[in-house]
C-alpha atoms as a PDB file:
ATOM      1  CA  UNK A   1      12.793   0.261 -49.087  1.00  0.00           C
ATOM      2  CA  UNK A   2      13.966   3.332 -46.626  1.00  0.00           C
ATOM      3  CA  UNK A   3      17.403   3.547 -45.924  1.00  0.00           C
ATOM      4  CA  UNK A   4      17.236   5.874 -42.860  1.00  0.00           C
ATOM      5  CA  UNK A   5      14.633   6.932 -40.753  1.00  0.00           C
ATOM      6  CA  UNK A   6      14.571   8.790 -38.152  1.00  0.00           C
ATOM      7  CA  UNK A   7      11.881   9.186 -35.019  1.00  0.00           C
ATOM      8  CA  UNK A   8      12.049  11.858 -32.933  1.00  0.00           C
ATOM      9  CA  UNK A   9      10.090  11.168 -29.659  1.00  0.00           C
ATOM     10  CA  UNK A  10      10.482   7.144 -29.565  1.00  0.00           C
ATOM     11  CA  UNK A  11       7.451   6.331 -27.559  1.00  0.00           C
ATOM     12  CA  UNK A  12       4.440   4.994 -28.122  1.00  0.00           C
ATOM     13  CA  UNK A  13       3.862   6.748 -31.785  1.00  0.00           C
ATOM     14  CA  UNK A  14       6.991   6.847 -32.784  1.00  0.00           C
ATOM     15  CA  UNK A  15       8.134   3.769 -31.346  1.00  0.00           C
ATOM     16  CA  UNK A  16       5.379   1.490 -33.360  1.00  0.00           C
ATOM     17  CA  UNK A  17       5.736   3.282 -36.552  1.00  0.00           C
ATOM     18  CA  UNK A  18       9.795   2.101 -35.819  1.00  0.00           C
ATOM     19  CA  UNK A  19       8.615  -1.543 -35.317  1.00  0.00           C
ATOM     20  CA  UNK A  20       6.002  -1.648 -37.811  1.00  0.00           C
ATOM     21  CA  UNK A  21       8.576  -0.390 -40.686  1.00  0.00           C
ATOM     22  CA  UNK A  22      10.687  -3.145 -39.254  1.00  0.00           C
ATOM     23  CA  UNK A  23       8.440  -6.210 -39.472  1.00  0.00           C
ATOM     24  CA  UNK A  24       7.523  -4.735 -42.675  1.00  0.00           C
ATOM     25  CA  UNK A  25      11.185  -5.235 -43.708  1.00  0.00           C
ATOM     26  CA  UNK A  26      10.575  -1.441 -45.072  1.00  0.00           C
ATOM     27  CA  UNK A  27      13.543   0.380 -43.310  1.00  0.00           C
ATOM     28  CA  UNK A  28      17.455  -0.135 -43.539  1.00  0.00           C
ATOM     29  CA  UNK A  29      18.266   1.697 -40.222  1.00  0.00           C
ATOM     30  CA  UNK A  30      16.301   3.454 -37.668  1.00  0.00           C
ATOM     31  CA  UNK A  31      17.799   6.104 -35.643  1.00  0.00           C
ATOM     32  CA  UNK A  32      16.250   7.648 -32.200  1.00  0.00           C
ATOM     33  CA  UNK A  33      16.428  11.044 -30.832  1.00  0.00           C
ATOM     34  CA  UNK A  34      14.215  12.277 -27.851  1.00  0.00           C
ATOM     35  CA  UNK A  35      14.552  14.742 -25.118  1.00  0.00           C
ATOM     36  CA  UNK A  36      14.832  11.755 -22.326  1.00  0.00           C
ATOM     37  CA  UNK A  37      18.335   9.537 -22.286  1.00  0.00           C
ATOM     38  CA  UNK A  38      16.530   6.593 -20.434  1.00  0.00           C
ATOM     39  CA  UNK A  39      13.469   6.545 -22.756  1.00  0.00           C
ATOM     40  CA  UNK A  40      16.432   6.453 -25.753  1.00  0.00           C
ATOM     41  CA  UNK A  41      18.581   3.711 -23.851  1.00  0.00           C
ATOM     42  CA  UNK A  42      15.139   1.745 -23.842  1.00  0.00           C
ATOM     43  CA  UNK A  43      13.972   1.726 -27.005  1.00  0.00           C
ATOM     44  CA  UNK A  44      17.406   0.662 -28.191  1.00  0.00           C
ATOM     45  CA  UNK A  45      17.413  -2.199 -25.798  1.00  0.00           C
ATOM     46  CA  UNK A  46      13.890  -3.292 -27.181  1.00  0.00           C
ATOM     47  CA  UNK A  47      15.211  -3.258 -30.777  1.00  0.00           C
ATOM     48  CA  UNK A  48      12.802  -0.419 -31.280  1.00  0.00           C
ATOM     49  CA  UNK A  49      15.633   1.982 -33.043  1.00  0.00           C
ATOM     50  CA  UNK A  50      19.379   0.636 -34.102  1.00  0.00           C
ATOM     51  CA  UNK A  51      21.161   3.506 -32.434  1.00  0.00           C
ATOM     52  CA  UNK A  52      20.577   7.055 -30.702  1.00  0.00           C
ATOM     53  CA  UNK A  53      21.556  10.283 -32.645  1.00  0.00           C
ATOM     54  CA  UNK A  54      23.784  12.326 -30.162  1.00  0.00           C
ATOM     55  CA  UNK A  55      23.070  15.458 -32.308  1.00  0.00           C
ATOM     56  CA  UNK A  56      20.556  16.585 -34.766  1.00  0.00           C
ATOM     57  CA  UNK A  57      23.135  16.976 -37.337  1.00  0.00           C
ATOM     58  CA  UNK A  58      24.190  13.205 -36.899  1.00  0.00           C
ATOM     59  CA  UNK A  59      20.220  12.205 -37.383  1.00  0.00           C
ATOM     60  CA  UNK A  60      19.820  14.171 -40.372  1.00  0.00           C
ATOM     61  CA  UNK A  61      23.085  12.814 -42.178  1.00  0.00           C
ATOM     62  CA  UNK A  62      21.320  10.687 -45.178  1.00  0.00           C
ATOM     63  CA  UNK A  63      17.737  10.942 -43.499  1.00  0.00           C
ATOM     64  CA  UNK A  64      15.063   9.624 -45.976  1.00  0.00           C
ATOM     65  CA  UNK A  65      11.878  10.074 -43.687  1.00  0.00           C
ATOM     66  CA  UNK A  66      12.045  11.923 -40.298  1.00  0.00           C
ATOM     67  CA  UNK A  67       9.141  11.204 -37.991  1.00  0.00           C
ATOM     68  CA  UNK A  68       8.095  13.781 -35.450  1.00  0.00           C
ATOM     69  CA  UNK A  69       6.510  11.959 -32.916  1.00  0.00           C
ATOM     70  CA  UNK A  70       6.656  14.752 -29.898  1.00  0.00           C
ATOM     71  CA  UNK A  71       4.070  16.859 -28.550  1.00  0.00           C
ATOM     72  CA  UNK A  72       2.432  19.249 -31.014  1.00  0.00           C
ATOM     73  CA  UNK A  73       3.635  22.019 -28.991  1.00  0.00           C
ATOM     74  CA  UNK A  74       7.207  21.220 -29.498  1.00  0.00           C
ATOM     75  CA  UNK A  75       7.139  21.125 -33.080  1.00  0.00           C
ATOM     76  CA  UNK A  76       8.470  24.196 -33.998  1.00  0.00           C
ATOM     77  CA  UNK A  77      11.460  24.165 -31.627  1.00  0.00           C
ATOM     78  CA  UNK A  78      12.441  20.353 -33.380  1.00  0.00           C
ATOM     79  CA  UNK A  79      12.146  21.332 -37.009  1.00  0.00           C
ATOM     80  CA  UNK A  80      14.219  24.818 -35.706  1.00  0.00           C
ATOM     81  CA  UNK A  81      17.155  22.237 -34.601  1.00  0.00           C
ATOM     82  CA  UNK A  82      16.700  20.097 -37.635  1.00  0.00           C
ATOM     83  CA  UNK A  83      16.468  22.933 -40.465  1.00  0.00           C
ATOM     84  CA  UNK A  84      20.253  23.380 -40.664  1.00  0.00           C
ATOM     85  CA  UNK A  85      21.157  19.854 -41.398  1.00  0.00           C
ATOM     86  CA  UNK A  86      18.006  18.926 -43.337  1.00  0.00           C
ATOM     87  CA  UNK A  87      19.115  17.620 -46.913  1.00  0.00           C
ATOM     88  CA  UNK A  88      17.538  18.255 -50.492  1.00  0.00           C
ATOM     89  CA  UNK A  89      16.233  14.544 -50.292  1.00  0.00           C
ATOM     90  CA  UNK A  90      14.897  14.720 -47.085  1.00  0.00           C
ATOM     91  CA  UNK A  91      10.883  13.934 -45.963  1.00  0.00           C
ATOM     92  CA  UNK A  92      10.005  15.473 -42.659  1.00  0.00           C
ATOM     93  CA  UNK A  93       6.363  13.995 -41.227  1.00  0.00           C
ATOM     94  CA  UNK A  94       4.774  14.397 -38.141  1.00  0.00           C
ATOM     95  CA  UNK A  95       1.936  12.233 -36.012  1.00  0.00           C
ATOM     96  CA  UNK A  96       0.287  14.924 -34.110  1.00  0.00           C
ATOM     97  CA  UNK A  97      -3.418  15.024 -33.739  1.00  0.00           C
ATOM     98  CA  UNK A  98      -3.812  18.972 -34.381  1.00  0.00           C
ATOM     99  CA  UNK A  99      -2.822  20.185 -37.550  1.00  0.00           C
ATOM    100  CA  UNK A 100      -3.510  23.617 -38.593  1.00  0.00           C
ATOM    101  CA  UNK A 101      -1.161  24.428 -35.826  1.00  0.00           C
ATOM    102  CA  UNK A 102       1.440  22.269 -36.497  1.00  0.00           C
ATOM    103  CA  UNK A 103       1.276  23.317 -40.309  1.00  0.00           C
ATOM    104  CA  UNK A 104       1.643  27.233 -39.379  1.00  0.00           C
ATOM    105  CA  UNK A 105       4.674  26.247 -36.857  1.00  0.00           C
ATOM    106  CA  UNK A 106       6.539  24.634 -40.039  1.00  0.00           C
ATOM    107  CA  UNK A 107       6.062  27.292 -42.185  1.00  0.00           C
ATOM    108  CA  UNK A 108       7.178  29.797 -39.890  1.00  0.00           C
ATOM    109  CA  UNK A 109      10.758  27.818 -39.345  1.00  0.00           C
ATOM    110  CA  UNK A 110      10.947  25.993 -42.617  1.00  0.00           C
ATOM    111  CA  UNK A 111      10.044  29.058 -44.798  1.00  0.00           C
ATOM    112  CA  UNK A 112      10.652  28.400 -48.709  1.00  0.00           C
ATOM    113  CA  UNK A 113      11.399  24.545 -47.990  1.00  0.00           C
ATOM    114  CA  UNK A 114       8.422  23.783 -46.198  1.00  0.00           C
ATOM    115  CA  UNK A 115       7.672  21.908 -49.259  1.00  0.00           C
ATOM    116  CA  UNK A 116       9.712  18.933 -47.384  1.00  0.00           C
ATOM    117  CA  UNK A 117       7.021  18.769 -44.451  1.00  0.00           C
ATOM    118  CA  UNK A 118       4.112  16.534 -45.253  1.00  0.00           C
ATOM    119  CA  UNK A 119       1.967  16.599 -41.960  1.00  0.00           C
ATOM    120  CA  UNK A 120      -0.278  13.463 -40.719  1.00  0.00           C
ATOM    121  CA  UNK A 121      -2.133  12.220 -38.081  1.00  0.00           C
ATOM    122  CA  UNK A 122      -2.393   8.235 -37.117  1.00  0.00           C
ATOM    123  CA  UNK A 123      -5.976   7.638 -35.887  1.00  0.00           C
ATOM    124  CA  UNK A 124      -4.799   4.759 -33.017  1.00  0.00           C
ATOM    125  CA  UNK A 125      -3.114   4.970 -29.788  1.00  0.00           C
ATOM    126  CA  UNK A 126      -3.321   3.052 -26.294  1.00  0.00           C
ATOM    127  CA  UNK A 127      -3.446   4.171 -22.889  1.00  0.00           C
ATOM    128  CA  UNK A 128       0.110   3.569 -21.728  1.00  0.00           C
ATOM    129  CA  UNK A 129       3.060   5.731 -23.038  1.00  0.00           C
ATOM    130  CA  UNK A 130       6.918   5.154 -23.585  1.00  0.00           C
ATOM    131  CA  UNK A 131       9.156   2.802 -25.550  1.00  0.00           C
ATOM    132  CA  UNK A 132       7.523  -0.440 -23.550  1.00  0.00           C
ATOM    133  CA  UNK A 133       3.578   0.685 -25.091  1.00  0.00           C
ATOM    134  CA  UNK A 134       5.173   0.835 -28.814  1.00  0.00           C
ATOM    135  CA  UNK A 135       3.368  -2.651 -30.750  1.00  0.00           C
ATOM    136  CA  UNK A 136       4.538  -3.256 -34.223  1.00  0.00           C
ATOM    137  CA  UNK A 137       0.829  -3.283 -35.294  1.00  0.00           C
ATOM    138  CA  UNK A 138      -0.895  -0.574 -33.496  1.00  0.00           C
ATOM    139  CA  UNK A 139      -1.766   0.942 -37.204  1.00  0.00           C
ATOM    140  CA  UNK A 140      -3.037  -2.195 -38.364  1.00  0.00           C
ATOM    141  CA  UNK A 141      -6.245  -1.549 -40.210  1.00  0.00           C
ATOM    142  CA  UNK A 142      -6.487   1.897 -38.353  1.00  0.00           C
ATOM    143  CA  UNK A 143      -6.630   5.332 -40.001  1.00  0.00           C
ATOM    144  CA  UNK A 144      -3.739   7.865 -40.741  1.00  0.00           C
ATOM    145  CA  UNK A 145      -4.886  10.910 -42.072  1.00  0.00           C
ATOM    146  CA  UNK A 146      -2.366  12.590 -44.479  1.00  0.00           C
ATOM    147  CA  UNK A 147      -2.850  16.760 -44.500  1.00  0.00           C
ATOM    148  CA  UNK A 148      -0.734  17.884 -47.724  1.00  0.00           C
ATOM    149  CA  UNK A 149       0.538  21.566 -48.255  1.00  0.00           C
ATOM    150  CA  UNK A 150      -0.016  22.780 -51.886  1.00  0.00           C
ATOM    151  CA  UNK A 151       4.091  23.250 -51.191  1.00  0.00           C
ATOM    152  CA  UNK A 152       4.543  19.348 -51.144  1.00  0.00           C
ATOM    153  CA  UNK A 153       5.684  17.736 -54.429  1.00  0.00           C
ATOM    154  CA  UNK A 154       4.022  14.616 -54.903  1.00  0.00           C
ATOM    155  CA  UNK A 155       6.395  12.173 -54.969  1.00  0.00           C
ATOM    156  CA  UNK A 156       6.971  13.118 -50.967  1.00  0.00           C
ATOM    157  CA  UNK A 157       2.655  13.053 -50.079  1.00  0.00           C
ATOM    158  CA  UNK A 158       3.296   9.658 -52.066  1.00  0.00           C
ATOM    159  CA  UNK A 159       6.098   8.234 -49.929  1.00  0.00           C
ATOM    160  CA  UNK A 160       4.666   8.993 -46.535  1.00  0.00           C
ATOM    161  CA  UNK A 161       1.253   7.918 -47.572  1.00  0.00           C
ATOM    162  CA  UNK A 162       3.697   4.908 -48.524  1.00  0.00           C
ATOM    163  CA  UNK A 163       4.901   4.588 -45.452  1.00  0.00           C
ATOM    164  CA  UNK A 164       2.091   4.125 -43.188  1.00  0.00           C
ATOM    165  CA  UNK A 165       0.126   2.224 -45.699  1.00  0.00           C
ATOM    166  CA  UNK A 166       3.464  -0.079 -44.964  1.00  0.00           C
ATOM    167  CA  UNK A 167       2.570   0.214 -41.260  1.00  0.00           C
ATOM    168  CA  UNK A 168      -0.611  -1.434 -42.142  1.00  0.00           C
ATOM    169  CA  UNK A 169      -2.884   2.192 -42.017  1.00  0.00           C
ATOM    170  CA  UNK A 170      -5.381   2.695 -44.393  1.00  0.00           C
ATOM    171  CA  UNK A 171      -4.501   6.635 -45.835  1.00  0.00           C
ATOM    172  CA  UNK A 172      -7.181   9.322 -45.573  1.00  0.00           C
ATOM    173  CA  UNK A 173      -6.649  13.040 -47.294  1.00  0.00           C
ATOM    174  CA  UNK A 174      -7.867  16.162 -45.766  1.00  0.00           C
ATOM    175  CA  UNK A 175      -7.042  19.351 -45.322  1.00  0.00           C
ATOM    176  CA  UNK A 176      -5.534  20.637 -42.418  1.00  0.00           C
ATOM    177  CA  UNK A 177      -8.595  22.471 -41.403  1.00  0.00           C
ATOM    178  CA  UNK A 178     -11.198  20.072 -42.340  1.00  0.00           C
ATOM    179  CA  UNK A 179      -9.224  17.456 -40.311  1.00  0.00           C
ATOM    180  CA  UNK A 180      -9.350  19.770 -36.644  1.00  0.00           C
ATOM    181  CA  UNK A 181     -12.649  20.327 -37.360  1.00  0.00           C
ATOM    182  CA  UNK A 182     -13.042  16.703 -37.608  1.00  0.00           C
ATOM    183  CA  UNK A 183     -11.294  15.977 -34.689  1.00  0.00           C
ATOM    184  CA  UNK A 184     -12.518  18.319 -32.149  1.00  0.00           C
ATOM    185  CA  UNK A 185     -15.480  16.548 -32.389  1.00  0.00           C
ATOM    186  CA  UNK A 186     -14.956  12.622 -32.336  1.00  0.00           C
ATOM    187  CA  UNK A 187     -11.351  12.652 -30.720  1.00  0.00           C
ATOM    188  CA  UNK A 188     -10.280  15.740 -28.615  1.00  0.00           C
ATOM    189  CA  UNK A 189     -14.075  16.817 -26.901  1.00  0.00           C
ATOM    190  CA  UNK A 190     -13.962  12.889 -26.006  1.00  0.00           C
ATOM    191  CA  UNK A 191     -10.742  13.163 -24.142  1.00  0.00           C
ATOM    192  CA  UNK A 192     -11.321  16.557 -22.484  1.00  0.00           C
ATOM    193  CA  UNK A 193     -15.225  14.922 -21.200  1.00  0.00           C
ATOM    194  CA  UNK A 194     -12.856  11.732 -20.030  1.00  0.00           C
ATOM    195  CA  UNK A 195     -10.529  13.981 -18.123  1.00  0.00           C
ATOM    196  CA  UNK A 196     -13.051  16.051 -17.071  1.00  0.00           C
ATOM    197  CA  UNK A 197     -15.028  13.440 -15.416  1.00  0.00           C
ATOM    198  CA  UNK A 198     -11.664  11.236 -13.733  1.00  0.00           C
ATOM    199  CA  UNK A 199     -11.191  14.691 -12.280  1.00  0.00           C
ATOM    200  CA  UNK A 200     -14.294  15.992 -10.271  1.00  0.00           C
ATOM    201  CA  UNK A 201     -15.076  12.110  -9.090  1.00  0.00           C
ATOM    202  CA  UNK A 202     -11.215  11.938  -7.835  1.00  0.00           C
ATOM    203  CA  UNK A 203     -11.705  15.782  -6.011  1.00  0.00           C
ATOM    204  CA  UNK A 204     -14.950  13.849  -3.864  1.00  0.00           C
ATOM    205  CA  UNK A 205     -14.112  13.857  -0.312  1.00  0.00           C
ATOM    206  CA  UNK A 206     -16.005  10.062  -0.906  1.00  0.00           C
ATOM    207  CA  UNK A 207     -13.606   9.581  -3.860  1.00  0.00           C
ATOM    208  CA  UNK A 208     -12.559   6.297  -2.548  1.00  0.00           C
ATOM    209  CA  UNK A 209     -15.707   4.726  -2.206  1.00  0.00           C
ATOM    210  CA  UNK A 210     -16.936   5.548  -5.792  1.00  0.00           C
ATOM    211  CA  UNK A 211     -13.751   4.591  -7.649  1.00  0.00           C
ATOM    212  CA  UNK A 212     -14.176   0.877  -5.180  1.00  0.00           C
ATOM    213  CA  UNK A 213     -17.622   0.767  -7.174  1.00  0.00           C
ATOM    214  CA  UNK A 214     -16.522   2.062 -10.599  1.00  0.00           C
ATOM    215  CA  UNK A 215     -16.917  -0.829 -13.121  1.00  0.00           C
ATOM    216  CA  UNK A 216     -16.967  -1.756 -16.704  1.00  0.00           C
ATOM    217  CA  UNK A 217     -19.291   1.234 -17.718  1.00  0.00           C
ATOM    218  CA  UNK A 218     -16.684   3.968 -16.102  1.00  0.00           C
ATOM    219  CA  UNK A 219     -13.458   1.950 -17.306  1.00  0.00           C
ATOM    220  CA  UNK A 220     -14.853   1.847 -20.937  1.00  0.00           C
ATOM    221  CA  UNK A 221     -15.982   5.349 -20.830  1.00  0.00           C
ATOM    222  CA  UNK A 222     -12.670   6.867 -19.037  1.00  0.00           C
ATOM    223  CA  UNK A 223      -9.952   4.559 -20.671  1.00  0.00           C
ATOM    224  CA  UNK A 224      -8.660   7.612 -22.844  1.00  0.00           C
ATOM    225  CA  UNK A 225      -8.276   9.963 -19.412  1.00  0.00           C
ATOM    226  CA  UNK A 226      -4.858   7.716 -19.043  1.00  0.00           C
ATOM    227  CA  UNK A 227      -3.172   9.324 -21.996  1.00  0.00           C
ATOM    228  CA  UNK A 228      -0.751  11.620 -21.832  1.00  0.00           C
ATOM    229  CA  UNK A 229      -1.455  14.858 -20.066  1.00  0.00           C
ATOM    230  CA  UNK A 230       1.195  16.742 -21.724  1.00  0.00           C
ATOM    231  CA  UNK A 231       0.340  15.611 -24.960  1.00  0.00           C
ATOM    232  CA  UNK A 232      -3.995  16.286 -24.434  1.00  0.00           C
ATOM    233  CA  UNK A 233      -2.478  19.819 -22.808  1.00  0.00           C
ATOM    234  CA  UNK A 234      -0.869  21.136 -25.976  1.00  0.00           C
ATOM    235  CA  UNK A 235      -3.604  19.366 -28.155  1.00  0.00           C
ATOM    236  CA  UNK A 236      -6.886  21.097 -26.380  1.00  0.00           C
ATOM    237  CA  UNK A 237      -4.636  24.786 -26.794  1.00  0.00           C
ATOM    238  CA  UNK A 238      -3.709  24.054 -30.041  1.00  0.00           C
ATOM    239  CA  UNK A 239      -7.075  23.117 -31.054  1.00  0.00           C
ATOM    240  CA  UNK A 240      -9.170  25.872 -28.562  1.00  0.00           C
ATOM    241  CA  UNK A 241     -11.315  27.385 -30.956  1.00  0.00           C
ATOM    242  CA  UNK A 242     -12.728  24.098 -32.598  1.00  0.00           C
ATOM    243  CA  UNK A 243     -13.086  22.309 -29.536  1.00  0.00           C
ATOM    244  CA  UNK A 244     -14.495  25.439 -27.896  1.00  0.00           C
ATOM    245  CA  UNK A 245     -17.441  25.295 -30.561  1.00  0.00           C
ATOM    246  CA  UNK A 246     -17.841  21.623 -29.937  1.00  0.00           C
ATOM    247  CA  UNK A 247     -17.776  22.333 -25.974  1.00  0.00           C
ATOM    248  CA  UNK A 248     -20.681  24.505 -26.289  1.00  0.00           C
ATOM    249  CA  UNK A 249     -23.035  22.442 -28.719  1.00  0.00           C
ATOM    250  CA  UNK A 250     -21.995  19.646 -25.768  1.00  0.00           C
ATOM    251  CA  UNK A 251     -23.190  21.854 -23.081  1.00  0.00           C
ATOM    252  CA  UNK A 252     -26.329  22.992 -25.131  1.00  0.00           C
ATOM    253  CA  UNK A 253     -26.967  19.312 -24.770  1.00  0.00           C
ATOM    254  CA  UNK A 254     -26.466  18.316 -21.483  1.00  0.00           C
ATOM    255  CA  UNK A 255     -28.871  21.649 -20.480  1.00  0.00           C
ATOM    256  CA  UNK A 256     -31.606  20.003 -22.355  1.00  0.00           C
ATOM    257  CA  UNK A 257     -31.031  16.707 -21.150  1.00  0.00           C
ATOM    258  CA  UNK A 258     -30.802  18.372 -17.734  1.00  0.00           C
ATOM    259  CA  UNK A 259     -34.724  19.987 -18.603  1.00  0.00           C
ATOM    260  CA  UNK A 260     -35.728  16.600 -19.503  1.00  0.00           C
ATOM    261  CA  UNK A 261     -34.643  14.921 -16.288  1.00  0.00           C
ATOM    262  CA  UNK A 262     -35.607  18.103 -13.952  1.00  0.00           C
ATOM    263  CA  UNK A 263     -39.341  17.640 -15.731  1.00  0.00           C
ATOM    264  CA  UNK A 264     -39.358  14.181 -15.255  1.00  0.00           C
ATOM    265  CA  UNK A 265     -39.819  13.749 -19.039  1.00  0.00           C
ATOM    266  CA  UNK A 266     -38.880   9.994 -19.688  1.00  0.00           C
ATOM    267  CA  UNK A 267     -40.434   9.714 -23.195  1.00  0.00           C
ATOM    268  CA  UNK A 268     -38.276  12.714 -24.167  1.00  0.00           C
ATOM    269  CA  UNK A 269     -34.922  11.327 -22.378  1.00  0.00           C
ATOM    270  CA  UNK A 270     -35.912   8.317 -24.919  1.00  0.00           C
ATOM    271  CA  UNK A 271     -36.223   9.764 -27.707  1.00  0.00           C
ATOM    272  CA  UNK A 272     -32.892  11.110 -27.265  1.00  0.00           C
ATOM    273  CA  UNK A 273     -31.235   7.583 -25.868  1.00  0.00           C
ATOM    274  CA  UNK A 274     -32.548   5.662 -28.856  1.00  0.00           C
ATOM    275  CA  UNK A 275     -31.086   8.322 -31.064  1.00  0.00           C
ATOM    276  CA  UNK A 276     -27.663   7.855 -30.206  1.00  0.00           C
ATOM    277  CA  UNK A 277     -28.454   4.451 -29.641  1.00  0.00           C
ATOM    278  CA  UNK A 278     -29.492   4.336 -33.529  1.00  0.00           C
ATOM    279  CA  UNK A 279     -26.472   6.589 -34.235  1.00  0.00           C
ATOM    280  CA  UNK A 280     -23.860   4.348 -32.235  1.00  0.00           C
ATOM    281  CA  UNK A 281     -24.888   1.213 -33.855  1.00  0.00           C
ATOM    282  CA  UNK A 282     -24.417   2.280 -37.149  1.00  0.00           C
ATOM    283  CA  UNK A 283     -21.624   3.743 -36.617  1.00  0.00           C
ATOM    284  CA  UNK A 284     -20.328   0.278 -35.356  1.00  0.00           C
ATOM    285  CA  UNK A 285     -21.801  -1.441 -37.984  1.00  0.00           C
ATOM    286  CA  UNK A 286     -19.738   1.007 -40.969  1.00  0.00           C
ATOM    287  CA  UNK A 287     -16.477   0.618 -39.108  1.00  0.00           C
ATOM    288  CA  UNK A 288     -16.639  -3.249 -39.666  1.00  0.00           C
ATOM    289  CA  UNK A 289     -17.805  -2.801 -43.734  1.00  0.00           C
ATOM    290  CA  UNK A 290     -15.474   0.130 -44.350  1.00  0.00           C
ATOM    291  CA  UNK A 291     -14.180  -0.351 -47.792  1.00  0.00           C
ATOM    292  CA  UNK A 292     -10.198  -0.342 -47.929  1.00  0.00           C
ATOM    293  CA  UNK A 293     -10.087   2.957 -50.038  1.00  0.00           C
ATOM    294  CA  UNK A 294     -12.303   5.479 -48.414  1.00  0.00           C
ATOM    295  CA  UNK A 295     -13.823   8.553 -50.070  1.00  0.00           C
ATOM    296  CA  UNK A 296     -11.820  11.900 -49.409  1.00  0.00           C
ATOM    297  CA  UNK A 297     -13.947  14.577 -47.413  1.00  0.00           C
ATOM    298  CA  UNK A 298     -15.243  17.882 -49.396  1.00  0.00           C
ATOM    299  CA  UNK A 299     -15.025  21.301 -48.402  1.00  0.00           C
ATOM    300  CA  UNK A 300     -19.237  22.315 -47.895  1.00  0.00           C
ATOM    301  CA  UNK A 301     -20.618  24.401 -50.671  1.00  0.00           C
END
């Protein structure tokens, strides 16, 4: 059982972590801070937190588990205004997607006591943002991906895993590095081709027309383009140099899928198709078998 927790950013992260830990009957008291009053007013009013912190020294007062649930870019201007009231007993967290980043921006401000960060990354989100998207069991059966610092004692790696295992996640272990590596590839080059494409179609002077024929293939393919700019801003930059290596091996891809179409070459665009096709399906296939305590990822030789 948590006494106090506290979730800074109470939206769609933060805010179903909040009501997970709830149903869960995990958590004595949540407590909300955030940079918008209406957001804060509405999560209260959905039951999401049991009161708004009207200072960072009031949130920290007999924290357990602090939740940073804000854009990775802010992260080291929150844990600057929490540091000074951040007790012995205190477990800061995070559930941004980029890592390495976030891990250098807490050393910097935490220093000696960065031992108290343990930094993780819940694989599941929706489209739709705010208090009114949180769901108490948006982690159910997804992946959170815990990133420990050699700092971190383990009773605190043990009580966030705790946590989100209470959220219904099923806890992965990497390191930060391994894990934006990871990620450029199956989560943020996704979003940035989904943006990408939402874009050029909506800058066609016939815009209108193709979005009035846009079906099921499209809506599947673009649902992630209606997250949260801000959020997919600071992830891309904070990510540039992974997703910059996966951008290219994507573009050396599309060129020779462009050669294959310029020549005409439909046994060679097959070959390819059935590949991924091949690929896809057992991919699919090992989601629905997973076992409930996956293997941890090694560092190559």
């Amino acid at each position: 059982m948590l006494g106090k927790v506290v979730i800074v950013g109470v939206g769609l992260i933060g805010g179903s972590f909040a009501l997970a830990l709830k149903g869960a009957g995990a958590v004595r008291q949540v407590v909300g801070m955030g940079r918008s009053r209406e957001a804060m007013a509405r999560a209260l009013e959905l039951g999401i937190v049991d009161a708004i912190a009207a200072s960072a020294e009031e949130a920290m007062r007999g924290a357990d588990l602090v939740l940073l649930a804000a854009p990775v870019g802010q992260t080291g201007t929150i844990l600057a205004a929490l540091l000074p009231y951040l007790e012995p007993g205190t477990v800061i967290t995070d559930a941004g997607s980029t890592k390495s980043d976030v891990v250098a921006a807490a050393r910097a401000v935490l220093g000696a006591r960065v031992g108290q960060f343990v930094p993780a990354h819940p694989i599941a989100g929706r489209e739709s943002n705010g208090p009114d998207a949180a769901i108490a069991d948006l982690y159910q059966g997804k992946k959170t991906v815990v990133t420990p610092l050699p700092e971190n004692a383990a009773g605190d790696v043990g009580l966030v895993a705790a946590a989100w295992r209470l959220c219904g996640a099923i806890v992965h272990t990497l390191t930060p590095e391994q894990h934006d590596r990871v990620f450029a590839a199956v989560s943020h080059l996704p979003h940035l081709l989904a943006f990408a494409l939402v874009d050029d179609i909506a800058a066609k002077p016939h815009a209108d027309l193709l979005f009035q024929y846009a079906a099921s293939g499209f809506r599947d393919f673009t649902r992630i383009a209606g997250s949260s700019p801000e959020m997919w801003r600071d992830i891309s930059l904070a990510n540039r140099d992974a997703l910059l290596t996966e951008l290219d091996a994507y573009l050396a891809q599309l060129t020779v899928l462009r050669a294959r179409l310029a020549a005409n070459d439909g046994p060679a665009l097959e070959v390819i198709y059935t590949n991924a096709q091949r690929a896809r399906r057992a991919w699919s296939e090992a989601i629905e078998t997973a076992e409930p305590t996956p293997p941890q990822i090694q560092e190559p030789e």
